[in-house]
Protein backbone atom coordinates (compact mmCIF):
# COMPACT_ATOMS: atom_id res chain seq x y z
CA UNK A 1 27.39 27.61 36.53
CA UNK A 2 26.57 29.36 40.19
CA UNK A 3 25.47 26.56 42.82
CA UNK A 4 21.85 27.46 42.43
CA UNK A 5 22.22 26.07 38.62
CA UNK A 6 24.29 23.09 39.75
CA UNK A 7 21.29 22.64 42.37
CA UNK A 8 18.76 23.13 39.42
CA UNK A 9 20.02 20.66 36.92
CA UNK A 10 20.39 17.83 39.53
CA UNK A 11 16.42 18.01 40.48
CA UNK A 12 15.81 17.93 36.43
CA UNK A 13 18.39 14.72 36.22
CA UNK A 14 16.19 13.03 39.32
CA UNK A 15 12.97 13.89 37.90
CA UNK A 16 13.70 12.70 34.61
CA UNK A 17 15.51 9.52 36.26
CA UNK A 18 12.23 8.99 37.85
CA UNK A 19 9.49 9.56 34.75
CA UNK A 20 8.14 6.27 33.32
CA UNK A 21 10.38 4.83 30.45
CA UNK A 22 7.96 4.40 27.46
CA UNK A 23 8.60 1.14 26.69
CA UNK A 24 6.00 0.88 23.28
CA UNK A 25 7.74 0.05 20.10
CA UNK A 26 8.53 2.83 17.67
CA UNK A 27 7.33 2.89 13.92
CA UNK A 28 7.91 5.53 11.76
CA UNK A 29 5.29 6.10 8.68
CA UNK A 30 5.85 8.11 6.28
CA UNK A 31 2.90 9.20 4.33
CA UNK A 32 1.41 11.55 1.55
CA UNK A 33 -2.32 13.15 0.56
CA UNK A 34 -1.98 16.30 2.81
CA UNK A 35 -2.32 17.62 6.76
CA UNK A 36 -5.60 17.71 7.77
CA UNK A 37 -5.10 16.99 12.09
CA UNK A 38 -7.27 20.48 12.40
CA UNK A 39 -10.24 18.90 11.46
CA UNK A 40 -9.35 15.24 12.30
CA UNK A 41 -9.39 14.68 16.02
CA UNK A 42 -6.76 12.42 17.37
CA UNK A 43 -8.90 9.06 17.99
CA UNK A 44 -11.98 11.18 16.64
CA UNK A 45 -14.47 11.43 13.11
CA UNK A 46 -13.33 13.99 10.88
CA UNK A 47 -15.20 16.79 11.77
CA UNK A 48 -15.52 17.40 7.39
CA UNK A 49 -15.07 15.70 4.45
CA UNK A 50 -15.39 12.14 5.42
CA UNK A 51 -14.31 10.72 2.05
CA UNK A 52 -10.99 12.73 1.99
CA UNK A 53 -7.92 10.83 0.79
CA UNK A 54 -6.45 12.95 4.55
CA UNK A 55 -9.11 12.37 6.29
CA UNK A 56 -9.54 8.38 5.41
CA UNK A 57 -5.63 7.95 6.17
CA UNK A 58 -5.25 10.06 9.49
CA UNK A 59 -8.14 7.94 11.20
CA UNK A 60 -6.99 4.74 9.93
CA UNK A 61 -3.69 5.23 11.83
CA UNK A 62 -4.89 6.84 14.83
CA UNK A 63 -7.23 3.75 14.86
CA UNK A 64 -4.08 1.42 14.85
CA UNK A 65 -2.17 3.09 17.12
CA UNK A 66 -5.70 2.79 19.55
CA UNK A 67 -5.61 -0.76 18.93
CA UNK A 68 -2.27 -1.24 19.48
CA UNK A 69 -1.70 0.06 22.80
CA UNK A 70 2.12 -1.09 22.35
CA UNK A 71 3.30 0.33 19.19
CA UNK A 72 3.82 4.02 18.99
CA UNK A 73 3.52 5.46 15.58
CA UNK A 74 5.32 8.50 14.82
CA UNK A 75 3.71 9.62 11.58
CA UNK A 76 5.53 11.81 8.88
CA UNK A 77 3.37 14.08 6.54
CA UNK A 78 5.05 14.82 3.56
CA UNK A 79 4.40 17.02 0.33
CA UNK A 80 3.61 15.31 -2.52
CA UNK A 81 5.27 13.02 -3.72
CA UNK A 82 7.87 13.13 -1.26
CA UNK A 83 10.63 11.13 -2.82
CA UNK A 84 13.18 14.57 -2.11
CA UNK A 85 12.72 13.59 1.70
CA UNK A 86 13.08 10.18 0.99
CA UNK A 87 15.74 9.30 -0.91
CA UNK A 88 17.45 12.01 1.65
CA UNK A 89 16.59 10.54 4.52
CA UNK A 90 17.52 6.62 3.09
CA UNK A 91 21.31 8.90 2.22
CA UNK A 92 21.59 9.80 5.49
CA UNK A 93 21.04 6.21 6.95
CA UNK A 94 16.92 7.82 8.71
CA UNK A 95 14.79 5.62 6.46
CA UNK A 96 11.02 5.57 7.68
CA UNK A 97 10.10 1.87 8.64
CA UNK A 98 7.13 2.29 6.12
CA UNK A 99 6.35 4.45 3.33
CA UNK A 100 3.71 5.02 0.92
CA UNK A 101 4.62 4.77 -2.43
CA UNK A 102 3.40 5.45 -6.23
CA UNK A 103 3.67 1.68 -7.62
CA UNK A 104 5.95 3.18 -10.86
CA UNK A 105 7.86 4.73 -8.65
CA UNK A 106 9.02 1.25 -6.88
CA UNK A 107 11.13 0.36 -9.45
CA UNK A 108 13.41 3.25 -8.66
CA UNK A 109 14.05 2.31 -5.37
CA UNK A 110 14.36 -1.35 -6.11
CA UNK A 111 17.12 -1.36 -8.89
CA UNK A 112 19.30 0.24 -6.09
CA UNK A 113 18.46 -1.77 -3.50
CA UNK A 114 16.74 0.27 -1.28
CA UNK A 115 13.46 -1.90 -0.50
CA UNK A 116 13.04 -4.60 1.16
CA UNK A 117 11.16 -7.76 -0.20
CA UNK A 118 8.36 -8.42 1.75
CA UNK A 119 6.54 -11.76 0.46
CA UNK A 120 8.06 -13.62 3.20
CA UNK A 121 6.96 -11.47 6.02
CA UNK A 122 3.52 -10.65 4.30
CA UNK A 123 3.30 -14.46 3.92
CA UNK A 124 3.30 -14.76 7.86
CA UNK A 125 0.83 -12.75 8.30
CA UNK A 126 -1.70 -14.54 6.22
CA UNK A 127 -1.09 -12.15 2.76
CA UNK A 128 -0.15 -13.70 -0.42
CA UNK A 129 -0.04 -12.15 -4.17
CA UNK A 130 -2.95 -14.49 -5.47
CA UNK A 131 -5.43 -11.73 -3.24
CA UNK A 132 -3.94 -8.68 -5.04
CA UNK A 133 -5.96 -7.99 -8.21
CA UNK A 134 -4.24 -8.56 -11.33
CA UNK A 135 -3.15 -4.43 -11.53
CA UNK A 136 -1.60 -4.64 -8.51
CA UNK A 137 -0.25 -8.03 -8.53
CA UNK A 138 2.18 -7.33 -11.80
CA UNK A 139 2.58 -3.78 -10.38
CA UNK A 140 4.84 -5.10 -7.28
CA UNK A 141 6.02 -7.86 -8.68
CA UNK A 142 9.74 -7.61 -8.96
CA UNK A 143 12.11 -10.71 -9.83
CA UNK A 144 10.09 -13.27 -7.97
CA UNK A 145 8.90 -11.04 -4.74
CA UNK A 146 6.92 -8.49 -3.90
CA UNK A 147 8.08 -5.00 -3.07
CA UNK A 148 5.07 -3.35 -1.76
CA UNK A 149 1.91 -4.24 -0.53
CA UNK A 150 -0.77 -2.17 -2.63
CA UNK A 151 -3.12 -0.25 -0.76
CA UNK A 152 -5.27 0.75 -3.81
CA UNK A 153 -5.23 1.18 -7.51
CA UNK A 154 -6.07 4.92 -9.53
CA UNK A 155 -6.40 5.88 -12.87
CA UNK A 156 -7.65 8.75 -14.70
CA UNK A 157 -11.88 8.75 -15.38
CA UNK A 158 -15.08 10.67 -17.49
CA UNK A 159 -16.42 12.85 -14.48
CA UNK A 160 -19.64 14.20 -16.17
CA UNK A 161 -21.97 16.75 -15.19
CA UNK A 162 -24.83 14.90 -15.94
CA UNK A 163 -27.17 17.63 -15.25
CA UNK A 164 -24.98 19.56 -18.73
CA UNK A 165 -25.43 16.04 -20.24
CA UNK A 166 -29.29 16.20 -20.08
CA UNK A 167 -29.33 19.69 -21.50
CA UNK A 168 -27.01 18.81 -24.17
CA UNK A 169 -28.94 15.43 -25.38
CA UNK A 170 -26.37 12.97 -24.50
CA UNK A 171 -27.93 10.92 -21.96
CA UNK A 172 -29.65 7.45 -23.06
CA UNK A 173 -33.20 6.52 -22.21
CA UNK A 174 -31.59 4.52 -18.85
CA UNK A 175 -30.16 7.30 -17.73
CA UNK A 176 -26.41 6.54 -18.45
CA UNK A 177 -24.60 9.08 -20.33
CA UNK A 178 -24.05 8.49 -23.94
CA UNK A 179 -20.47 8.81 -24.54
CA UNK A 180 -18.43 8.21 -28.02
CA UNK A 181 -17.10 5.02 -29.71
CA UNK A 182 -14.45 6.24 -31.68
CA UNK A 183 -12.47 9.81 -32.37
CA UNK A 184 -15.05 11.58 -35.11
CA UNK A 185 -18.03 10.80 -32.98
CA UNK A 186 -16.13 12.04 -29.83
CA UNK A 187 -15.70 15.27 -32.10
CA UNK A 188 -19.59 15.23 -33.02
CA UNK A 189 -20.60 14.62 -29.16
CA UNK A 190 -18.46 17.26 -28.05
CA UNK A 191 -19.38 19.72 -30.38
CA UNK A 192 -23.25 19.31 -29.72
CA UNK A 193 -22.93 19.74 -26.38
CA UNK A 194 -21.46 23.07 -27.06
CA UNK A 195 -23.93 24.22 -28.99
CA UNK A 196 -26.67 23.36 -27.12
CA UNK A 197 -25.26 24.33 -23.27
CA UNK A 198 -22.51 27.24 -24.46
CA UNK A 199 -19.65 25.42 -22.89
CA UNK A 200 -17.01 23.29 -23.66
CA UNK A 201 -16.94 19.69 -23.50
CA UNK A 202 -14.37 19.31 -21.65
CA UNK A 203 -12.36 20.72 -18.31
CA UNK A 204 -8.99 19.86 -18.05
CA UNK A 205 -5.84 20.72 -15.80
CA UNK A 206 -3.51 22.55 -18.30
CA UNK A 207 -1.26 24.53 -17.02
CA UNK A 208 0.79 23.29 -13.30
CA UNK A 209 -0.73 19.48 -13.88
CA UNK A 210 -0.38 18.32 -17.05
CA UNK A 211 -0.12 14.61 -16.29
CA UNK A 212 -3.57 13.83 -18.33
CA UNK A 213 -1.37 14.44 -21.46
CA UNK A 214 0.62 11.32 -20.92
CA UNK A 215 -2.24 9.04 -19.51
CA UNK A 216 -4.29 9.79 -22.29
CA UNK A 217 -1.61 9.15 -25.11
CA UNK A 218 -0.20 5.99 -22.75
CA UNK A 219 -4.16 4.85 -22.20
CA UNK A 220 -5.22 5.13 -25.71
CA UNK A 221 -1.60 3.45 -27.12
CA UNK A 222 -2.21 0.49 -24.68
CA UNK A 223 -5.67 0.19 -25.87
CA UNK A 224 -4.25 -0.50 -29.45
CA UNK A 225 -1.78 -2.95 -28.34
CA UNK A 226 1.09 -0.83 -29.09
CA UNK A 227 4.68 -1.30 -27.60
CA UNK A 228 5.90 1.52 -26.00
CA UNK A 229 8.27 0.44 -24.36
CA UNK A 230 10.50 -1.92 -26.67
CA UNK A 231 12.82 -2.12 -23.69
CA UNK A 232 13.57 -0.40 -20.47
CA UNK A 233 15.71 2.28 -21.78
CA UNK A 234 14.06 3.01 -25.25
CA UNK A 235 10.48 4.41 -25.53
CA UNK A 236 8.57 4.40 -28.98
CA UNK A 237 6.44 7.59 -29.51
CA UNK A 238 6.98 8.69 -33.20
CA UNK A 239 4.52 6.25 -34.22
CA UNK A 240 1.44 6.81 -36.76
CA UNK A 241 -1.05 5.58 -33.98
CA UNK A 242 0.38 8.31 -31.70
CA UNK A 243 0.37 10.86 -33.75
CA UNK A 244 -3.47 10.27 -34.60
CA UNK A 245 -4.58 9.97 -30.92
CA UNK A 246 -1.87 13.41 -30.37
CA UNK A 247 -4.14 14.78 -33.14
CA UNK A 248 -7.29 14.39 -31.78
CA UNK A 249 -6.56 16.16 -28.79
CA UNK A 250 -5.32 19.16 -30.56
CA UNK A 251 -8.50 19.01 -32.57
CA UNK A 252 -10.68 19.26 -29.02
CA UNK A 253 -8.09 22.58 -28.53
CA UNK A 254 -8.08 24.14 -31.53
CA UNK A 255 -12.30 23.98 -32.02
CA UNK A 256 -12.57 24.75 -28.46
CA UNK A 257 -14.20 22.17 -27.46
CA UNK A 258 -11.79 22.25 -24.25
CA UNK A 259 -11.41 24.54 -21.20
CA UNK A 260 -7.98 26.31 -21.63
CA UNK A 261 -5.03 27.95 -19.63
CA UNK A 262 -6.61 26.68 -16.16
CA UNK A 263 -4.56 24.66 -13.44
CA UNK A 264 -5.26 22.26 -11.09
CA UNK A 265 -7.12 24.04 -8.74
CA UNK A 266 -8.90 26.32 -11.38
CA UNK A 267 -9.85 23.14 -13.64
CA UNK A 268 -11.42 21.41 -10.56
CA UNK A 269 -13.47 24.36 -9.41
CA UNK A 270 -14.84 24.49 -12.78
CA UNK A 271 -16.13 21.47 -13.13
CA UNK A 272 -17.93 21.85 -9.56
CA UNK A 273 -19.08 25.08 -10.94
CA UNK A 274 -20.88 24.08 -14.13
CA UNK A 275 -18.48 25.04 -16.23
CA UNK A 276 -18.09 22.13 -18.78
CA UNK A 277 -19.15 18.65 -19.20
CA UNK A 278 -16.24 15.91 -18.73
CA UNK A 279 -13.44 16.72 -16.26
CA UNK A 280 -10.34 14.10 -16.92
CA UNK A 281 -9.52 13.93 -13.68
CA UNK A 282 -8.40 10.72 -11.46
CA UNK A 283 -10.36 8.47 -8.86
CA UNK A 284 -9.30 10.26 -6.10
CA UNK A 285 -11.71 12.61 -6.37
CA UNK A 286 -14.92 11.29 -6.57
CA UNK A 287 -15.49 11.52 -3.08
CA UNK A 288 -15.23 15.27 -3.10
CA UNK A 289 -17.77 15.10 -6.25
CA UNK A 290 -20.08 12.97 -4.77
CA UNK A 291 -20.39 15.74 -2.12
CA UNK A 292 -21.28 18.24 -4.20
CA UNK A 293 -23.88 15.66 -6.04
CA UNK A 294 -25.40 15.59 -2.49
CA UNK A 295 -25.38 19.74 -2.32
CA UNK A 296 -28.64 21.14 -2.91
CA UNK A 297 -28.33 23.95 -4.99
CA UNK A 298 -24.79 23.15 -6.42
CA UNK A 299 -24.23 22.62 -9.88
CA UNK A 300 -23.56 18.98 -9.47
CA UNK A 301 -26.52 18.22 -7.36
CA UNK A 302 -28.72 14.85 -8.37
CA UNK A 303 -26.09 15.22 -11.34
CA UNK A 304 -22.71 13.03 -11.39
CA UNK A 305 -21.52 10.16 -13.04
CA UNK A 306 -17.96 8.84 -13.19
CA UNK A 307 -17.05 6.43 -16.00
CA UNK A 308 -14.24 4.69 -17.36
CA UNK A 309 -12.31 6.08 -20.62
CA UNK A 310 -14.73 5.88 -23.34
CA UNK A 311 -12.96 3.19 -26.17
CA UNK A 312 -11.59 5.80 -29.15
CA UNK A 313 -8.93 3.09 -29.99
CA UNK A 314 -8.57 -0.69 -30.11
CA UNK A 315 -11.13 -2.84 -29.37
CA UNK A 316 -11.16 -3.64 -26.25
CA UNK A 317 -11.61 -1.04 -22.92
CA UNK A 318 -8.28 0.36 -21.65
CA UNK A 319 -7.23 2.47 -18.96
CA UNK A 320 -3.55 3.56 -17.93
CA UNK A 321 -3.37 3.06 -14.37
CA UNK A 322 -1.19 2.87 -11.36
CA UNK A 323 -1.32 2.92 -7.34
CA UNK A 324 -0.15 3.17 -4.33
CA UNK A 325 1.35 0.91 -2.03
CA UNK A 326 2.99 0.64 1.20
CA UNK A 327 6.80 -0.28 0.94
CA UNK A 328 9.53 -0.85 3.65
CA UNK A 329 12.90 1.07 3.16
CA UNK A 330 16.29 -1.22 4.07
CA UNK A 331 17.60 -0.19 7.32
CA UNK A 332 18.12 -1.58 10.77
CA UNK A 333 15.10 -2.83 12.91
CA UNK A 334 14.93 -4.59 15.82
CA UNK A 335 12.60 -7.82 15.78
CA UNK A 336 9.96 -6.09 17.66
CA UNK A 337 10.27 -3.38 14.73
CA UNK A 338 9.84 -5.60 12.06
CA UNK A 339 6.56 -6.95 13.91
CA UNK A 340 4.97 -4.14 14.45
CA UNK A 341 5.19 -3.11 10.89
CA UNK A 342 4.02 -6.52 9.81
CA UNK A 343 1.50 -5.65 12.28
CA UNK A 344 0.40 -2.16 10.45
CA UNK A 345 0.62 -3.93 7.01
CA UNK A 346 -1.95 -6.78 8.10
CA UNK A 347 -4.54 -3.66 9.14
CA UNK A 348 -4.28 -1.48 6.40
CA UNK A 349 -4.55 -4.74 4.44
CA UNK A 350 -7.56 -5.67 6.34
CA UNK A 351 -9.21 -2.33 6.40
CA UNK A 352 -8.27 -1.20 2.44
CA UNK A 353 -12.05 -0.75 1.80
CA UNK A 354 -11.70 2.08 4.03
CA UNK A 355 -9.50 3.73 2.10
CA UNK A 356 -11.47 2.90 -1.29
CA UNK A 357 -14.17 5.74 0.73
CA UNK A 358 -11.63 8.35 -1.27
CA UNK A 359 -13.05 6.95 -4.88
CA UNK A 360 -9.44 4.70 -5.02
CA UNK A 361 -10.00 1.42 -6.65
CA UNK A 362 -9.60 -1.12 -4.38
CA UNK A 363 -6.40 -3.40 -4.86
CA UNK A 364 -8.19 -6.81 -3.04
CA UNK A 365 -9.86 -9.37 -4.52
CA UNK A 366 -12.00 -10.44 -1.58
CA UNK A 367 -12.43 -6.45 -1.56
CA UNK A 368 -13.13 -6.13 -5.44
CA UNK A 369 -15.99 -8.91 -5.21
CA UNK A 370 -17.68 -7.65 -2.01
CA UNK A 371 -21.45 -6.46 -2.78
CA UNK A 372 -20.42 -3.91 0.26
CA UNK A 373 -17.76 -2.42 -1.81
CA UNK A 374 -19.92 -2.58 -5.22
CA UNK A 375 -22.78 -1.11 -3.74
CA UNK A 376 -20.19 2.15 -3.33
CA UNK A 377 -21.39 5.17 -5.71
CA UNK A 378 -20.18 4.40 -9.26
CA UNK A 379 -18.07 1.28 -8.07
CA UNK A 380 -20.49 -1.18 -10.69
CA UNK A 381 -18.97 1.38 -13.52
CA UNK A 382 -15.35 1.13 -12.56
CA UNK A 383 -14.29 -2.21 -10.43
CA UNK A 384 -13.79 -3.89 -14.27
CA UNK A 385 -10.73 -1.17 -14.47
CA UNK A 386 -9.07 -3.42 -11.54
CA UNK A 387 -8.38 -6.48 -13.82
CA UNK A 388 -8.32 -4.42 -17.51
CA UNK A 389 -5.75 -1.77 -16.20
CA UNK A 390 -2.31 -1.66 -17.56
CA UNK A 391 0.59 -0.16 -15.88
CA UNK A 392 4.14 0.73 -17.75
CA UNK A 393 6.70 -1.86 -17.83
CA UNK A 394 7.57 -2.81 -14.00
CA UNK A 395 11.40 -2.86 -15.63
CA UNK A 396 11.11 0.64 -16.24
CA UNK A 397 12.81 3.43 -14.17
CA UNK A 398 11.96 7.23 -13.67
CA UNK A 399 8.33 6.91 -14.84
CA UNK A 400 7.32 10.02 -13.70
CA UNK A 401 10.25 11.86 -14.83
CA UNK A 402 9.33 9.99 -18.34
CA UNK A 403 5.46 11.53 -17.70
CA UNK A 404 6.54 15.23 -17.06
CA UNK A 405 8.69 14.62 -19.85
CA UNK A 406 6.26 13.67 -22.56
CA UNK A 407 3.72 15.67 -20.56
CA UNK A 408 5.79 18.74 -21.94
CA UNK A 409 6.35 17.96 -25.32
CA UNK A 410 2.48 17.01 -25.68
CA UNK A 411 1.40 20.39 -24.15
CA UNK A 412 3.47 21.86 -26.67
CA UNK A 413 1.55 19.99 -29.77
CA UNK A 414 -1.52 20.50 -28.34
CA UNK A 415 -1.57 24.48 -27.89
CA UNK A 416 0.25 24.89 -30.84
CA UNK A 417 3.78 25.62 -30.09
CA UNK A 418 5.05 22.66 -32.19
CA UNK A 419 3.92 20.32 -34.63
CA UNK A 420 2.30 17.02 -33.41
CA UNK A 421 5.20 15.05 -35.38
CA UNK A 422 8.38 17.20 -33.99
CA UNK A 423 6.94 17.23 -30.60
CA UNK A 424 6.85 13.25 -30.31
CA UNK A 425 10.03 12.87 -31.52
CA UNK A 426 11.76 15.64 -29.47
CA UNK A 427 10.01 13.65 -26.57
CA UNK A 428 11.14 10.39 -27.37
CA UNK A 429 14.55 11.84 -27.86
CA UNK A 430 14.44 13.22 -24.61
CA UNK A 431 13.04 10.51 -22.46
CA UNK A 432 15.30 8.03 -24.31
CA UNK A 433 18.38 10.12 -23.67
CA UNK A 434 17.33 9.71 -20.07
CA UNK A 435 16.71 6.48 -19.83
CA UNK A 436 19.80 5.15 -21.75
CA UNK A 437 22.18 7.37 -19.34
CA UNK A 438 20.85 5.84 -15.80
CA UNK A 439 23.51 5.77 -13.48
């Protein structure tokens, strides 16, 4: 290096020697649902879709980072799910501080150590498991802690095009749609709306997101009391109750009373389209719907309705559910650290009927009894689902290796491409094979 360079990187040295040491506290959060900074200002409204699961989440940090002049928050964004980058970054000793998690997916993490119980600290802070709602309570409950503070509960819902409804004669004189108690009348609905409005019944996600599959089968098997899970590692599936509510669904394909081949994507512009009555589809986006209810001129305008599972099976409403909620890798922190996250956890906490703006089901009591939250769209129809709601076994590992799993096998019955008996089996073969060969 000549003199001049010598001369050069000396200056930089006394400049930087000079600059202001930031001295605020560094968090790290690492979150899901999407990048959407181009139409979120930084400390500004979302310039569209208010009731975005992005939108909701990117102000409520830039809010605490506002309020909390002291804390810098360096926020991750990652692709759905994100438990690659995660379980990478915990391997190479660069765990976030917090993280938002799937609740079935906690158990993972957990049985190897790799969260940190938190009752202690969220005791501290004035949070204790008696104002979780019953889902979420057993959902991050783990071996006499909690490992996660729940930030909201989902499940999978009826979105009707009530507008279709109308036309097809299924809507009561109170202006509720009139949806079936049991399998053959589900059959008889569904085939009267098609013959009266030329579409099917149903929209559903059949190709890239096959999820519903499971949550149906797990939803309608819960409603009938049924064990699936005689332990951790052993699931029950060749069953004659699963093999009925298997058979239904194939019925609803083969008669057509179903959208076919469509994914994600495809399904959900569909149903915003006109293009069938009852999209199985989760909370998450009622928000979005309730957008285009407010369109004039859109298919769903003065025309949407959300409703829980209508009870097939059992006797008594069910609904397969789960959530998400904020957990804290192990790892190093400082004491000023382990505030400040305490610190993030009491907001979010605090401000969770916020986030319930996305359609989410709140995971607060206080929030679950508030006529604020209630008076929400379609919140009277659902909040019930908060205390009903079953979850899988908390003892239970790879859940949503288990749903992709099964997912498959019932994708196969239903389309055809193997019976409804061999499918079941070759899924509980599968999944069991799994399960029983953890390391």
């Amino acid at each position: 290096m000549n003199r001049r360079g010598v001369l050069r990187l000396l200056a930089a040295s006394a400049l930087s020697a000079c600059a202001p040491r930031d001295r605020r506290t560094v968090l790290t959060v690492q979150r899901i649902f999407g990048d959407c900074r181009a139409h979120v200002p930084k400390f500004g409204a979302p310039t569209e879709n208010p009731t975005g699961e992005c939108e909701i989440i990117t102000g409520l940090l830039d809010r605490f980072e506002q309020e909390n002049p002291d804390i810098h928050l360096v926020v991750n964004t990652v692709a759905w799910p994100g438990y690659d980058q995660l379980s990478a970054q915990i391997s190479a000793d660069d765990a976030p501080d917090l993280v938002t998690m799937h609740m079935a997916v906690i158990p993972d993490y957990k049985a190897h150590h790799l969260l940190m119980p938190l009752a202690a600290g969220l005791k501290g802070i004035g949070i204790t498991p008696d104002q979780f709602t019953p889902v979420a309570r057993r959902a991050v409950s783990m071996d006499g802690d909690i490992y996660g503070l729940p930030f909201d509960t989902w499940t999978q819902l009826f979105h009707i095009n009530m507008n279709l409804f109308r036309q097809a004669g299924l809507v009561a004189g109170d202006g509720t749609p009139i949806l079936p108690r049991g399998p053959e009348e589900l059959l008889a609905q569904a085939r009267q709306f098609r013959d009266r409005t030329g579409k099917p019944y149903f929209v559903q996600s059949m190709v890239n997101e096959k999820a519903a599959y499971a949550r149906n089968l797990y939803t309608y098997l819960l409603a009938e009391h049924e064990v699936i899970f005689p332990d951790p590692h052993h699931i029950r599936l060749d069953t004659p109750r699963a093999r009925e509510i298997v058979g239904l669904f194939k019925r609803i394909y083969d008669e057509n009373l179903t959208t076919r081949d469509q994914e994600y994507a495809a399904a959900t512009s569909a149903f915003v389209n006109g293009a069938g009555g009852v999209y199985i589809v989760g909370t998450w986006m009622i928000g979005a719907f309730d957008t285009e209810a407010s369109t004039p001129g859109r298919p769903l305008y003065n025309g949407y309705r959300v409703m829980p599972y209508p009870q097939l099976f059992g006797a008594e409403p069910s609904a397969f559910v789960d959530g998400h909620a904020w957990v804290m890798p192990v790892r190093k922190r400082t004491p000023a650290q382990m505030a400040a996250a305490y610190r993030l956890l009491k907001f979010l906490a605090v401000n969770e009927m916020q986030w319930t703006r996305s359609g989410h089901l709140t995971s607060m009591q206080a929030v679950a009894s508030d006529p604020a939250y209630r008076n929400q769209p379609h919140r009277q129809d659902l909040v019930a689902i908060t205390s009903y709601g079953k979850g899988l076994p908390i003892d239970v590992q790879r859940q949503f290796a288990i749903q992709d799993m099964l997912s498959d096998e019932l994708a196969a019955a239903i389309t055809g491409i193997k019976p409804v008996d061999r499918a079941l089996k070759d899924a509980e073969n599968r999944i069991n094979d799994m399960l029983t060969n953890l390391s």
